[in-house]
C-alpha atoms as a PDB file:
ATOM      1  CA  UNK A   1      20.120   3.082  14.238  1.00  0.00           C
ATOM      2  CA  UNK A   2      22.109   1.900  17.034  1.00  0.00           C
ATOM      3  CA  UNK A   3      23.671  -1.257  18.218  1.00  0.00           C
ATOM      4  CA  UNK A   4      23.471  -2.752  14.495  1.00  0.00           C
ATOM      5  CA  UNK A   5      25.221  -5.368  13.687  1.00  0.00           C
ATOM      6  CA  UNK A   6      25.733  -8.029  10.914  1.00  0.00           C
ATOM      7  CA  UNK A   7      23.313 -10.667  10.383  1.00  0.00           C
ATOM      8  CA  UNK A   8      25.647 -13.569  10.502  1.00  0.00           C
ATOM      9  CA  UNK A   9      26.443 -12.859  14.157  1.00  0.00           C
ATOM     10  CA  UNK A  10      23.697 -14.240  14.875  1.00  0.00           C
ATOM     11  CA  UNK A  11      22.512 -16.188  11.913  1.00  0.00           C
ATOM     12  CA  UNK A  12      22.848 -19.251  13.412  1.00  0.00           C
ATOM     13  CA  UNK A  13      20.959 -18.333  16.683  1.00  0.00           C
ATOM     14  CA  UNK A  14      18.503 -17.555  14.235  1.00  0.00           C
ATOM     15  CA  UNK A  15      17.713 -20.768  12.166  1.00  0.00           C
ATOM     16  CA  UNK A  16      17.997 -22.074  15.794  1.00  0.00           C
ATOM     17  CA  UNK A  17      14.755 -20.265  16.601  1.00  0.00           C
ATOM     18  CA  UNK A  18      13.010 -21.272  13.007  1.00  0.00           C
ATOM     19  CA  UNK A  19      13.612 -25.240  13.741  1.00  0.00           C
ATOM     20  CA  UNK A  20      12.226 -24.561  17.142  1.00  0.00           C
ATOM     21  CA  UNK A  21       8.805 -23.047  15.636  1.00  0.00           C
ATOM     22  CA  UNK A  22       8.953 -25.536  12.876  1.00  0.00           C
ATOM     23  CA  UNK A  23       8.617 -27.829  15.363  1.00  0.00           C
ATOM     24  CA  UNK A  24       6.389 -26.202  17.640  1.00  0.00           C
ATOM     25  CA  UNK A  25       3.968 -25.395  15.096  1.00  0.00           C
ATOM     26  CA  UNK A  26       3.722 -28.835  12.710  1.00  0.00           C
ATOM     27  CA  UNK A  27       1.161 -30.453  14.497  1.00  0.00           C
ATOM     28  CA  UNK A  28      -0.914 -27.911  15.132  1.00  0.00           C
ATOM     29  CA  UNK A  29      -1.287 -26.140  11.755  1.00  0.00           C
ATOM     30  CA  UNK A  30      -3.000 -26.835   8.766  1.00  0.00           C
ATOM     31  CA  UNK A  31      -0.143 -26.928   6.073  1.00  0.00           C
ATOM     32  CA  UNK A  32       1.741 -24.302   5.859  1.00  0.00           C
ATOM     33  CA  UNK A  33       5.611 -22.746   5.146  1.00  0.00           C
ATOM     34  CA  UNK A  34       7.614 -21.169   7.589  1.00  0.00           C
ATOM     35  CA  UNK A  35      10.674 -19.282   6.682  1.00  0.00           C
ATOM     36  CA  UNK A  36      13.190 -16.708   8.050  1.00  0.00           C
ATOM     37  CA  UNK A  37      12.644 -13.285   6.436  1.00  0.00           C
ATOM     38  CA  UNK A  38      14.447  -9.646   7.277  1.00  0.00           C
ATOM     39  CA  UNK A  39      17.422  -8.861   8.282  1.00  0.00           C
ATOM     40  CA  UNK A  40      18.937 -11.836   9.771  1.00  0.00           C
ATOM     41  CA  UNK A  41      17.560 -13.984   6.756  1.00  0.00           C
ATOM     42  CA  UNK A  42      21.246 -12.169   5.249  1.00  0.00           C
ATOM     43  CA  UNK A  43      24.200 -12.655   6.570  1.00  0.00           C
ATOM     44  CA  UNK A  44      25.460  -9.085   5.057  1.00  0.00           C
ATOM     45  CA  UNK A  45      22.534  -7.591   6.335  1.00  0.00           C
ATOM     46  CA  UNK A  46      22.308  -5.294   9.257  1.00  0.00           C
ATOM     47  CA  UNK A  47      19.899  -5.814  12.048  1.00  0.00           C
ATOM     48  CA  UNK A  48      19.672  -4.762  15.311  1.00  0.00           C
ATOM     49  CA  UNK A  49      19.368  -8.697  16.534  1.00  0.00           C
ATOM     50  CA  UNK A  50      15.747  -9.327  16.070  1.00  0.00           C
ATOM     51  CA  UNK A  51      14.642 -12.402  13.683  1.00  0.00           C
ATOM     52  CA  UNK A  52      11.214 -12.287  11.815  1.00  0.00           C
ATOM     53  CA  UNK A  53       9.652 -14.948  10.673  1.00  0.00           C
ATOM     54  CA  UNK A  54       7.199 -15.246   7.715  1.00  0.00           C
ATOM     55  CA  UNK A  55       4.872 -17.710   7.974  1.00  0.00           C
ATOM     56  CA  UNK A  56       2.598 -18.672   4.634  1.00  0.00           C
ATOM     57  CA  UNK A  57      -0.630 -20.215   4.476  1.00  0.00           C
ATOM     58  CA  UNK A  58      -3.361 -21.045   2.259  1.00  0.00           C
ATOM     59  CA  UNK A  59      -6.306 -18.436   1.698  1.00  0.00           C
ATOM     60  CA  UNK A  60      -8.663 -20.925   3.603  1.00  0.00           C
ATOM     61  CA  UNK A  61      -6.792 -21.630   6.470  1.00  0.00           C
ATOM     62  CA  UNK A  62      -5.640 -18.245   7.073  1.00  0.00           C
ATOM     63  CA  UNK A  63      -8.126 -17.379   9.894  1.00  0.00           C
ATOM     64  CA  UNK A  64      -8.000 -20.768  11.799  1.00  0.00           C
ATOM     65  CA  UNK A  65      -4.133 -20.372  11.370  1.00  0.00           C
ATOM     66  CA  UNK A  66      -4.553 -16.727  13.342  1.00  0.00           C
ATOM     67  CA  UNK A  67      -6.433 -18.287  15.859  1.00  0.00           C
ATOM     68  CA  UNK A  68      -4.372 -21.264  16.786  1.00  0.00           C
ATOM     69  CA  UNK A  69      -1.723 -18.253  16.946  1.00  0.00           C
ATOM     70  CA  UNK A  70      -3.141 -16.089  18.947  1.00  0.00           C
ATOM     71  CA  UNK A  71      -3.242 -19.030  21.616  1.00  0.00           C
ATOM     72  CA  UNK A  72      -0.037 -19.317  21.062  1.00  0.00           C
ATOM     73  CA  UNK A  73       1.687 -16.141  20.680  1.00  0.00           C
ATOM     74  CA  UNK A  74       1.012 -12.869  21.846  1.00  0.00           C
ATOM     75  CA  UNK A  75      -0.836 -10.551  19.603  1.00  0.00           C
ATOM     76  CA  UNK A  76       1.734  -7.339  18.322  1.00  0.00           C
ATOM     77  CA  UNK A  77       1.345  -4.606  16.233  1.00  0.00           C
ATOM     78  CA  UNK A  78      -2.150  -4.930  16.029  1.00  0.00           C
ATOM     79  CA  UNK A  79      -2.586  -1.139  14.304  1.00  0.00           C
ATOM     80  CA  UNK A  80      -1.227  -3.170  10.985  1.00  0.00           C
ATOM     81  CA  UNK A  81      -3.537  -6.002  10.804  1.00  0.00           C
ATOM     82  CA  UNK A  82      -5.456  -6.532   7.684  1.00  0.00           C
ATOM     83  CA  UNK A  83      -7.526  -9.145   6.490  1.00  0.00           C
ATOM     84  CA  UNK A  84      -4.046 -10.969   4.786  1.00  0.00           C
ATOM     85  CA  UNK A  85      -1.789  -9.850   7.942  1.00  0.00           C
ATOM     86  CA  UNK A  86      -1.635 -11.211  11.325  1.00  0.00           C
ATOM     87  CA  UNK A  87       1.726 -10.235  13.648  1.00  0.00           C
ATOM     88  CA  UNK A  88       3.306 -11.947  17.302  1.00  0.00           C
ATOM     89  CA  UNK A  89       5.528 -11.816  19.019  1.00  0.00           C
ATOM     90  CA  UNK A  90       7.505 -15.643  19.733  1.00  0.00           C
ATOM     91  CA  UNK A  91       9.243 -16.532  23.149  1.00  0.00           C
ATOM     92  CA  UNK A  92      12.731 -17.107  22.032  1.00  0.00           C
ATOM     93  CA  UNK A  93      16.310 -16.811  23.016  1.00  0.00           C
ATOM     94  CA  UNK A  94      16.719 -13.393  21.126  1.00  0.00           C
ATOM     95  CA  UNK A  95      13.353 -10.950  19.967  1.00  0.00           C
ATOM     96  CA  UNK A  96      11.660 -12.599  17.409  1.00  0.00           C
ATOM     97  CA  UNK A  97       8.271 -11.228  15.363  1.00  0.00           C
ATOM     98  CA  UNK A  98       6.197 -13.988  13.148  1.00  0.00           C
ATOM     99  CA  UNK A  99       4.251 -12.286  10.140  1.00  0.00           C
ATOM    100  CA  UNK A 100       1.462 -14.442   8.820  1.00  0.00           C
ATOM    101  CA  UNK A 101       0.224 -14.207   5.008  1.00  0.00           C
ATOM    102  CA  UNK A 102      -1.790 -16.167   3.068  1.00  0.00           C
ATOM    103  CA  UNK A 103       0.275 -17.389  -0.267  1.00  0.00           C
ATOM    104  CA  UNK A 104      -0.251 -14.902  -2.725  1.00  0.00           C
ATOM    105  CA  UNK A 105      -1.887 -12.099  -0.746  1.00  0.00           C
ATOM    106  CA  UNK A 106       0.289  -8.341  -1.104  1.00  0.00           C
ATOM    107  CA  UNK A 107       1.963  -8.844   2.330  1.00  0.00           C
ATOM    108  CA  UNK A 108       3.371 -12.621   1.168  1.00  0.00           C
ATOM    109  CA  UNK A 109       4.872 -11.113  -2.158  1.00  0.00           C
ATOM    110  CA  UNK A 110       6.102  -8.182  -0.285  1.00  0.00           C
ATOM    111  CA  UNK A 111       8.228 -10.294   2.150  1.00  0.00           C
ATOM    112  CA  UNK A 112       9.191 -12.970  -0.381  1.00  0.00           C
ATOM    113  CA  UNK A 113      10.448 -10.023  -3.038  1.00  0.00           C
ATOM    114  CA  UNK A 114      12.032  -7.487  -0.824  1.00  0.00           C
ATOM    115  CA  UNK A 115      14.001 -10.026   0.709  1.00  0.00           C
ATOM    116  CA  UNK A 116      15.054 -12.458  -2.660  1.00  0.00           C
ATOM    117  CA  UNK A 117      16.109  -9.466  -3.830  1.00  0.00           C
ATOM    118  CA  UNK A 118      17.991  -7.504  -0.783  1.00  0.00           C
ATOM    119  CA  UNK A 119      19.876 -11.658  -0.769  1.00  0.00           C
ATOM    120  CA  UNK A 120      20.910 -11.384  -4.266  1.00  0.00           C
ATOM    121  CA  UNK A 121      21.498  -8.340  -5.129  1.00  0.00           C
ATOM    122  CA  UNK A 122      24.580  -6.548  -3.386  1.00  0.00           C
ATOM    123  CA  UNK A 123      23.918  -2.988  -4.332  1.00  0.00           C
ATOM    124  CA  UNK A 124      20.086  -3.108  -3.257  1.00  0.00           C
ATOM    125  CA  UNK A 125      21.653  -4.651   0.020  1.00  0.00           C
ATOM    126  CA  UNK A 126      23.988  -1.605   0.156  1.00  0.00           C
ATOM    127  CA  UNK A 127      20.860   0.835  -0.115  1.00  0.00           C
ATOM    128  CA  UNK A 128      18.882  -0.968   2.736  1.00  0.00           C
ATOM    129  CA  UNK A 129      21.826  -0.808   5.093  1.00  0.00           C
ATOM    130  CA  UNK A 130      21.757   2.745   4.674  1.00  0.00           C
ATOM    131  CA  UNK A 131      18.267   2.847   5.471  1.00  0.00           C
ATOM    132  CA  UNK A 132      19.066   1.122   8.415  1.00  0.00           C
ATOM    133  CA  UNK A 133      21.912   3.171   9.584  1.00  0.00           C
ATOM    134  CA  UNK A 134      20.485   6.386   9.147  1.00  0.00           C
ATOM    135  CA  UNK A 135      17.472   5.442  11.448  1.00  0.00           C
ATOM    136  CA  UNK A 136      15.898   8.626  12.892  1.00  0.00           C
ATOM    137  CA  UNK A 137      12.196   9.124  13.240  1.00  0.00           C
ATOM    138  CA  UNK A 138      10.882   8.496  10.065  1.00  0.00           C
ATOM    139  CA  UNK A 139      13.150   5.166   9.899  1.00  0.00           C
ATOM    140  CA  UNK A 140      10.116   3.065   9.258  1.00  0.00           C
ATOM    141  CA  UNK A 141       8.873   5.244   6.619  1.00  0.00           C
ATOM    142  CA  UNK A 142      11.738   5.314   5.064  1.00  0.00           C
ATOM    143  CA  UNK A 143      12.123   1.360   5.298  1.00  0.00           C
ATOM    144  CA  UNK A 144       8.645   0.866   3.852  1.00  0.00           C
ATOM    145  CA  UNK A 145       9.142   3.798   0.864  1.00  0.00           C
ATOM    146  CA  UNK A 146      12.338   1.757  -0.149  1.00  0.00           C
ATOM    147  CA  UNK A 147      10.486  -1.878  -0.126  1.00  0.00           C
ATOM    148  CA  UNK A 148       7.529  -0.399  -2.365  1.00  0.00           C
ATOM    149  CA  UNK A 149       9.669   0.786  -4.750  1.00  0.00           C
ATOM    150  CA  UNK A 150      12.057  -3.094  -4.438  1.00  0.00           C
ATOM    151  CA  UNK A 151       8.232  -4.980  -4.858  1.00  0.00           C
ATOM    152  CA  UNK A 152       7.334  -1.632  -7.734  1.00  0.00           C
ATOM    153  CA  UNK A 153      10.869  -2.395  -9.802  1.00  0.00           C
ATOM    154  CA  UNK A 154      10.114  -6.557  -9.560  1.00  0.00           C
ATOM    155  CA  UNK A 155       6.644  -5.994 -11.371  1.00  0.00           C
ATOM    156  CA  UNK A 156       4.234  -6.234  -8.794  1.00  0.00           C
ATOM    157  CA  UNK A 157       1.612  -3.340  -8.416  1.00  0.00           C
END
């Protein structure tokens, strides 16, 4: 892939963004957690200078969550919505994607697990950058293959 580059270029840019949304979204969500996820979520990471956000919601409040978004945000990647995913893209300073999942569903423990373990573990790290780096047309595939097996290895079906 081209134009990668560490995460902790632009690390800080990117909790920048997440207290920005934070703030943006605490009064007009129910509860809810917003974190950094992907790439830039490690500063070893590579990334091509996008930051994704993951934000976590109760079952209940999932679809009046989507809908405040969708006001919001504009709608993105709507081919991989499911009745647990919702994706936008958010106005900010450098491309940045928010995922919403409700706690629990397969999409939240995907994006807590892949990424808890890509932070702690050096040599899983060292795979995904490869991933990354050898890019190509069935990048995404690839990328996807690699997290089953990360969410697979942790214990989750």
């Amino acid at each position: 892939m081209t134009n990668l580059r560490r995460a902790g270029e632009i690390q800080q840019r990117a909790r920048v963004i997440l207290a920005t949304e934070r703030e943006r979204l605490a009064p007009l969500l129910p509860p809810h957690e917003l974190r950094l996820t992907g790439g830039t979520s490690v500063a070893t990471a590579l990334t091509k200078g996008d930051v994704d956000l993951h934000l976590r919601v109760d079952d209940v409040s999932f679809r009046a969550t989507v809908a405040a978004l969708r006001r919001l945000y504009v709608v993105v990647h709507r081919h991989i919505w499911t009745d647990t995913l919702a994706t936008f893209s958010v106005p900010a300073s450098l491309p940045t994607g928010v995922a919403v999942t409700p706690i629990g569903s397969e999409h939240d423990v995907r994006f807590l697990t892949t990424w808890q373990l890509l932070s702690s573990r050096p040599d899983l790290l060292a795979e995904y950058n490869a991933v990354k780096q050898a890019a190509g047309a069935d990048y995404e595939a690839r990328k996807s293959a690699f997290f089953d097996q990360l969410v697979r290895d942790a214990g989750h079906p």
